[in-house]
C-alpha atoms as a PDB file:
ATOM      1  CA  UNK A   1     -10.337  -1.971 -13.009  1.00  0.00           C
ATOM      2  CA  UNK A   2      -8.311  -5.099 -11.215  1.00  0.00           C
ATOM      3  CA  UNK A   3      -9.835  -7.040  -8.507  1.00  0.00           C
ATOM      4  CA  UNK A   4      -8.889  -7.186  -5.283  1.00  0.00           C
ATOM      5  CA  UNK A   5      -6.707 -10.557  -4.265  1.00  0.00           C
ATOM      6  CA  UNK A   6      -7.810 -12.819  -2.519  1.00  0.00           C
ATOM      7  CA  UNK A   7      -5.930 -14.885   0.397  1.00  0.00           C
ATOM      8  CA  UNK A   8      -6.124 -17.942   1.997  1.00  0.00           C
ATOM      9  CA  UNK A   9      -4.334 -18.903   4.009  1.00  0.00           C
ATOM     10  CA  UNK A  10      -3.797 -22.786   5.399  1.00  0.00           C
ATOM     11  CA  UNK A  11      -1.985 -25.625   6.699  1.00  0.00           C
ATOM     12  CA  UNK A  12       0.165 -26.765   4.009  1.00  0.00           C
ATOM     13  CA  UNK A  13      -0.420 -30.644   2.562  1.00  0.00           C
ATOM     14  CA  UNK A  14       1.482 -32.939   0.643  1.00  0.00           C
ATOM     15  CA  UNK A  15       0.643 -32.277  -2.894  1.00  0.00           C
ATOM     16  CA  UNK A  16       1.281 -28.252  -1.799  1.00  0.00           C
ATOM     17  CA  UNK A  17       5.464 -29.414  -2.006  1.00  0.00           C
ATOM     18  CA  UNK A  18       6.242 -28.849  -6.065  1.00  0.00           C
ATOM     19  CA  UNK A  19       4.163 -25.508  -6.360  1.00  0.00           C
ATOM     20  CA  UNK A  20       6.246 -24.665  -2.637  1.00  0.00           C
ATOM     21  CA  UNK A  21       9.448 -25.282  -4.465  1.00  0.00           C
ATOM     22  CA  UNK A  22       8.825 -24.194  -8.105  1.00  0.00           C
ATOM     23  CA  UNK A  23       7.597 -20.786  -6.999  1.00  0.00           C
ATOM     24  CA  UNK A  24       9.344 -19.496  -4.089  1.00  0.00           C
ATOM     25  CA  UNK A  25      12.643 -19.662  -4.332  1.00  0.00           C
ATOM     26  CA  UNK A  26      14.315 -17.503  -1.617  1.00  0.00           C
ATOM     27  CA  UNK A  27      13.645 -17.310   2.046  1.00  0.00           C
ATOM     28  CA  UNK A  28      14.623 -16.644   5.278  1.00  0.00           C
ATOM     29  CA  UNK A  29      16.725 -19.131   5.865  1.00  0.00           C
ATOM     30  CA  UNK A  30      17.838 -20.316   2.043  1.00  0.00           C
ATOM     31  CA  UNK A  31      18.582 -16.260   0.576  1.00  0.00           C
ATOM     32  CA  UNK A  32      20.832 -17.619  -2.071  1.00  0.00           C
ATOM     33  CA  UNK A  33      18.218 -19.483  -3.567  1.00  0.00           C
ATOM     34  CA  UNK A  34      19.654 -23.074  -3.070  1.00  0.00           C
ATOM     35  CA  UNK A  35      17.592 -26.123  -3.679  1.00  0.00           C
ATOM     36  CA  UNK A  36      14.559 -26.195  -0.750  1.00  0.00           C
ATOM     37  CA  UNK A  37      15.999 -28.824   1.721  1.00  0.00           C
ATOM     38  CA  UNK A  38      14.151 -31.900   2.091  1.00  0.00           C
ATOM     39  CA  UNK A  39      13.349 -30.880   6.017  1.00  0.00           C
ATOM     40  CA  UNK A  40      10.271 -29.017   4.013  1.00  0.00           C
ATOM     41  CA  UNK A  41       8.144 -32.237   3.355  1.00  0.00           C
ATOM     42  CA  UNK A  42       8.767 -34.025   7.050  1.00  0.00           C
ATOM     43  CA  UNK A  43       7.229 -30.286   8.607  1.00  0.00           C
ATOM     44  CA  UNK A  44       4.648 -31.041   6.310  1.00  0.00           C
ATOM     45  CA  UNK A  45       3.637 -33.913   7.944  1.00  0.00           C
ATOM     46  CA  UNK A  46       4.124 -32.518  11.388  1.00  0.00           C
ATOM     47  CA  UNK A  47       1.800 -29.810  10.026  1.00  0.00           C
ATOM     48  CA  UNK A  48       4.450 -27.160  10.937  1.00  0.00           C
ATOM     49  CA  UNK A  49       4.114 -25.333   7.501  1.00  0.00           C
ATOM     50  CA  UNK A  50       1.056 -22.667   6.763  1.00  0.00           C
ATOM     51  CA  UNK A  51       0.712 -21.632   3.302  1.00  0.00           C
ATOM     52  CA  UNK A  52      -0.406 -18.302   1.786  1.00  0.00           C
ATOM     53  CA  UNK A  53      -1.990 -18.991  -1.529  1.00  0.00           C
ATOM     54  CA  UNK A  54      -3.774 -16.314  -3.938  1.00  0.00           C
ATOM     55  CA  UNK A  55      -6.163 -16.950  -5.728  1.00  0.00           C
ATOM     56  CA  UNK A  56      -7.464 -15.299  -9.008  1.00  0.00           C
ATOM     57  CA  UNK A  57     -11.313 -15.135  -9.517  1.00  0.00           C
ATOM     58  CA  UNK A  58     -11.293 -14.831 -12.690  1.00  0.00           C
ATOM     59  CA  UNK A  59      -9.591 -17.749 -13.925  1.00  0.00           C
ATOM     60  CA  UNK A  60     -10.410 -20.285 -10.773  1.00  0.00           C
ATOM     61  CA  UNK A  61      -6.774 -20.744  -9.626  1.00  0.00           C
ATOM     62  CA  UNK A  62      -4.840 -20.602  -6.747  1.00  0.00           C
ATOM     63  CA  UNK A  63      -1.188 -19.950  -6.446  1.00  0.00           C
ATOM     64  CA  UNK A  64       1.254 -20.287  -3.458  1.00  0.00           C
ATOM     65  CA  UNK A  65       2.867 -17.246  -2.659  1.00  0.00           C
ATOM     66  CA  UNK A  66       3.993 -17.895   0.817  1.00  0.00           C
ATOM     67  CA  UNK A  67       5.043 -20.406   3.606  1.00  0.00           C
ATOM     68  CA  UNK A  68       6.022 -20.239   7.189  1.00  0.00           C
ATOM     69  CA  UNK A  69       7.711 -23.362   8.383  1.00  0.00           C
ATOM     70  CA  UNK A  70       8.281 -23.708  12.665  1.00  0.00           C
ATOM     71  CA  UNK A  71       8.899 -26.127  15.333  1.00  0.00           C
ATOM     72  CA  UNK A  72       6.634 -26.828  18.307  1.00  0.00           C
ATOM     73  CA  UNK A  73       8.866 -27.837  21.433  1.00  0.00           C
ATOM     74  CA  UNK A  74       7.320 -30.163  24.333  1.00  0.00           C
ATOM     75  CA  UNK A  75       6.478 -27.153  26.523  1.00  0.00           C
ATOM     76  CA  UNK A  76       4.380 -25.437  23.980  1.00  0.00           C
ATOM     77  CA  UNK A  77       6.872 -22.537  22.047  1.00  0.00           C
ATOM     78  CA  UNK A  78       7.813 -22.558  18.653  1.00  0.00           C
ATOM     79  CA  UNK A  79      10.748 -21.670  16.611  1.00  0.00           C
ATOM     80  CA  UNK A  80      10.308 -20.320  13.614  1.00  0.00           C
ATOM     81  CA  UNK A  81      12.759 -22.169  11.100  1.00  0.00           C
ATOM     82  CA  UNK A  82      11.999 -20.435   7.380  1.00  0.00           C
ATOM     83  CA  UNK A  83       9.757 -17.833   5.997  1.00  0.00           C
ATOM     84  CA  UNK A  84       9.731 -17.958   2.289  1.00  0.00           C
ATOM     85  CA  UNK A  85       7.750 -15.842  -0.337  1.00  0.00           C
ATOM     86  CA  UNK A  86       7.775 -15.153  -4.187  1.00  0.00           C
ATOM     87  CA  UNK A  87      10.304 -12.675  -5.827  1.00  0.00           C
ATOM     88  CA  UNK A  88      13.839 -11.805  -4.904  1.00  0.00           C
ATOM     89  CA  UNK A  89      13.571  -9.959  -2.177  1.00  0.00           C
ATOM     90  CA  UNK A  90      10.534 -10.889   0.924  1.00  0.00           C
ATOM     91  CA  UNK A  91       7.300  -9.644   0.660  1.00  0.00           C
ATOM     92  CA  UNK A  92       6.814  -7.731   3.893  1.00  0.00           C
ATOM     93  CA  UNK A  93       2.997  -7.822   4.212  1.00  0.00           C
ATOM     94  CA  UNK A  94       2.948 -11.828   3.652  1.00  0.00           C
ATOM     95  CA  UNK A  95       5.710 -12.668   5.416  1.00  0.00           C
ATOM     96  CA  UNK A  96       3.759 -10.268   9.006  1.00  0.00           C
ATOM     97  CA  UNK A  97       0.730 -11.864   7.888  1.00  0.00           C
ATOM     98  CA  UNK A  98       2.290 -15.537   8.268  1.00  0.00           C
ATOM     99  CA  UNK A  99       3.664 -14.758  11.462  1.00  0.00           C
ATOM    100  CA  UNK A 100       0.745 -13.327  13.089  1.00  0.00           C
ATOM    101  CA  UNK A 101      -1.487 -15.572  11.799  1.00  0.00           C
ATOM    102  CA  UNK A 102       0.784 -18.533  13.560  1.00  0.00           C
ATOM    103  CA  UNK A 103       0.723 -17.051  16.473  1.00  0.00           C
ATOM    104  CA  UNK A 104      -2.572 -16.325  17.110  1.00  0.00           C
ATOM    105  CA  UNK A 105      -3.246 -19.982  15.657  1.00  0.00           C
ATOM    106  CA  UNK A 106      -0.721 -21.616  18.688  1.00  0.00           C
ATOM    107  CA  UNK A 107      -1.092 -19.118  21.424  1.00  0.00           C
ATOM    108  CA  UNK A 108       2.266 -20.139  22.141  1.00  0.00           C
ATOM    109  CA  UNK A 109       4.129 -18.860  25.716  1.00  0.00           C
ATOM    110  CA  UNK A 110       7.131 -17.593  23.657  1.00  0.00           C
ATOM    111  CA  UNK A 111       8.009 -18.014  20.001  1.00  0.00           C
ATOM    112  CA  UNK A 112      12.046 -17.919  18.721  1.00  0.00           C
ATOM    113  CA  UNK A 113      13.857 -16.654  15.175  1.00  0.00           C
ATOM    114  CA  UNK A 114      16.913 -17.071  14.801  1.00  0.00           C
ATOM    115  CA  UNK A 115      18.265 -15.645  10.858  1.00  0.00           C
ATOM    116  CA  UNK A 116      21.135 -14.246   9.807  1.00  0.00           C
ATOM    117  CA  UNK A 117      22.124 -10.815  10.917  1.00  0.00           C
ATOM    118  CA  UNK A 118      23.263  -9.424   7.320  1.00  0.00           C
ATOM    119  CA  UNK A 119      19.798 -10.206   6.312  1.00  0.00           C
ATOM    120  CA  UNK A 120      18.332  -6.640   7.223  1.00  0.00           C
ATOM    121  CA  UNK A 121      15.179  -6.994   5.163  1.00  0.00           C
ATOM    122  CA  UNK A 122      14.010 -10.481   7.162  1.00  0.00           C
ATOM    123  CA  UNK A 123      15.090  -8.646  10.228  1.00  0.00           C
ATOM    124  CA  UNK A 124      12.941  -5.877   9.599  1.00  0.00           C
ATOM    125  CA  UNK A 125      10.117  -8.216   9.582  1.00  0.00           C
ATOM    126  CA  UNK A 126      10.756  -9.310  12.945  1.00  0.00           C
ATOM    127  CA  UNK A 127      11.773  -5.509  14.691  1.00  0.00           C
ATOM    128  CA  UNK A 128       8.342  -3.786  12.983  1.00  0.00           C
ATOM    129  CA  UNK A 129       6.234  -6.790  14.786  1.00  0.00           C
ATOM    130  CA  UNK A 130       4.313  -5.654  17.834  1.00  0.00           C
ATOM    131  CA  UNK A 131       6.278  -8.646  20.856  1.00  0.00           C
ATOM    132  CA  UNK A 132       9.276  -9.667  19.073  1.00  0.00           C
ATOM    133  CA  UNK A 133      12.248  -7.807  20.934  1.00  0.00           C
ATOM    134  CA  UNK A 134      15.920  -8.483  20.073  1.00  0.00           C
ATOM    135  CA  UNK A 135      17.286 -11.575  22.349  1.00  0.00           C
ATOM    136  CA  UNK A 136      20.943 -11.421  21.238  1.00  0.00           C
ATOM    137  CA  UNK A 137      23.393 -12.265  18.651  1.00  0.00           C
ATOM    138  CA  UNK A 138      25.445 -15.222  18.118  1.00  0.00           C
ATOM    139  CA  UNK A 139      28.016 -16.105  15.664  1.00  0.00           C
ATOM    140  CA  UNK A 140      27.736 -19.721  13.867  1.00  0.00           C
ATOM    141  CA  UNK A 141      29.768 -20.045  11.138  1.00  0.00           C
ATOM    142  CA  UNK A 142      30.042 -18.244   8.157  1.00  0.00           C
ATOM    143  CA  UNK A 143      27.661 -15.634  10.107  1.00  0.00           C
ATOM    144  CA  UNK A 144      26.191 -13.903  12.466  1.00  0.00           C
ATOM    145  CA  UNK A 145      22.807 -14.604  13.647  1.00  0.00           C
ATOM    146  CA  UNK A 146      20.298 -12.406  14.970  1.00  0.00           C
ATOM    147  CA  UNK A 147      18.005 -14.124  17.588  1.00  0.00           C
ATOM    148  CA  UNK A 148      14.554 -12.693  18.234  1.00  0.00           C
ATOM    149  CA  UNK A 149      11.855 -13.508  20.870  1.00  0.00           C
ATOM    150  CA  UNK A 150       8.340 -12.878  21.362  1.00  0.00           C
ATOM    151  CA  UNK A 151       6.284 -13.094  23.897  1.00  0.00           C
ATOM    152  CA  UNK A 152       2.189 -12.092  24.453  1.00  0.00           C
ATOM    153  CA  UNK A 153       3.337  -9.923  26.979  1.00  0.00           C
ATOM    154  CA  UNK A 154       5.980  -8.354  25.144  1.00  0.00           C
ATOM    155  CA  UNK A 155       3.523  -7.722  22.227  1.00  0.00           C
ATOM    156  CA  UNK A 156       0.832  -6.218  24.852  1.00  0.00           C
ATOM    157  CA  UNK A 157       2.927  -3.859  26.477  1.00  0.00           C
ATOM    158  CA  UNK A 158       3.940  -2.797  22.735  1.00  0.00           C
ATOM    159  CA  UNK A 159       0.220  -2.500  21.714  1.00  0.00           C
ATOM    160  CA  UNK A 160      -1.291  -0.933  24.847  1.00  0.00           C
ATOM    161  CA  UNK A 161      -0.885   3.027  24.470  1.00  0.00           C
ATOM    162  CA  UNK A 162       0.696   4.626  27.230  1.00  0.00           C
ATOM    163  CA  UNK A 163      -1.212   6.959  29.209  1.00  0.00           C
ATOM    164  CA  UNK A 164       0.226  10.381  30.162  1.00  0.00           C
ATOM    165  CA  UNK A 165      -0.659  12.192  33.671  1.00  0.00           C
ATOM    166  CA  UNK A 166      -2.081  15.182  33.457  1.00  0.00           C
END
């Protein structure tokens, strides 16, 4: 019988960088795979990346399998700049987990993705989260871009049940 994974999830550090860029390869903002821009290390030491790493019981290790890199403005929202996890195509469950996780963590008044619209499995992500409602669409060259917003109120409309007179 296998045993169950086990997740932690953190603020990324320093020495997290090579294991970051040797085993995820594709994310939300880099889809072809490209070489992970250097932008990675300085949100590092903003401590605007959270890391999802696994870890195996058995042999005592941990591997990163996710990250979730965002901005904090002055007034308290965040963008959210690149989701990234292992394989080729996004892990839904770690990629909801990372968001949700941040923004419980910041409590922030509205949080902002912006990602390609051809993208459909990274917008998923977004549409299937309880707050984030599509904000519009903007073309910056070579693509569209989807732009999504969130807010707690959004997210507790979308969680409360309605109730139905009788």
């Amino acid at each position: 019988m296998e045993e169950a994974a086990v997740y932690n999830i953190r603020m990324a550090v320093p020495e997290d960088l090579a294991q970051i860029k040797a085993n995820i390869q594709r994310s939300m903002a880099n889809p072809e795979g490209k070489t992970v821009r250097k932008g990675l290390k300085d949100a590092i030491e903003r401590r605007e990346i959270m890391i999802l790493e696994r870890a195996d019981l058995k042999e005592k290790t941990s591997k990163i399998s996710a990250f979730i890199e965002w901005y904090t403005k002055v007034d308290g929202t965040i963008t959210i700049r690149d989701i990234g996890t292992v394989g080729e195509e996004p892990n839904e469950g770690m990629a909801k987990r990372l968001i949700r996780e941040l923004l419980r963590l910041a409590s922030p008044p509205e949080a902002h993705a912006k990602l390609r619209a051809d993208l459909t499995a990274w917008n998923n992500i977004f549409q299937d989260l309880p707050g984030f409602q599509l904000e519009g669409r903007e073309y910056s060259r070579p693509h569209w871009r989807t732009i999504w917003l969130w807010t707690p109120e959004a997210e507790r409309r979308e969680r409360t049940p309605r109730r139905t007179k009788r």
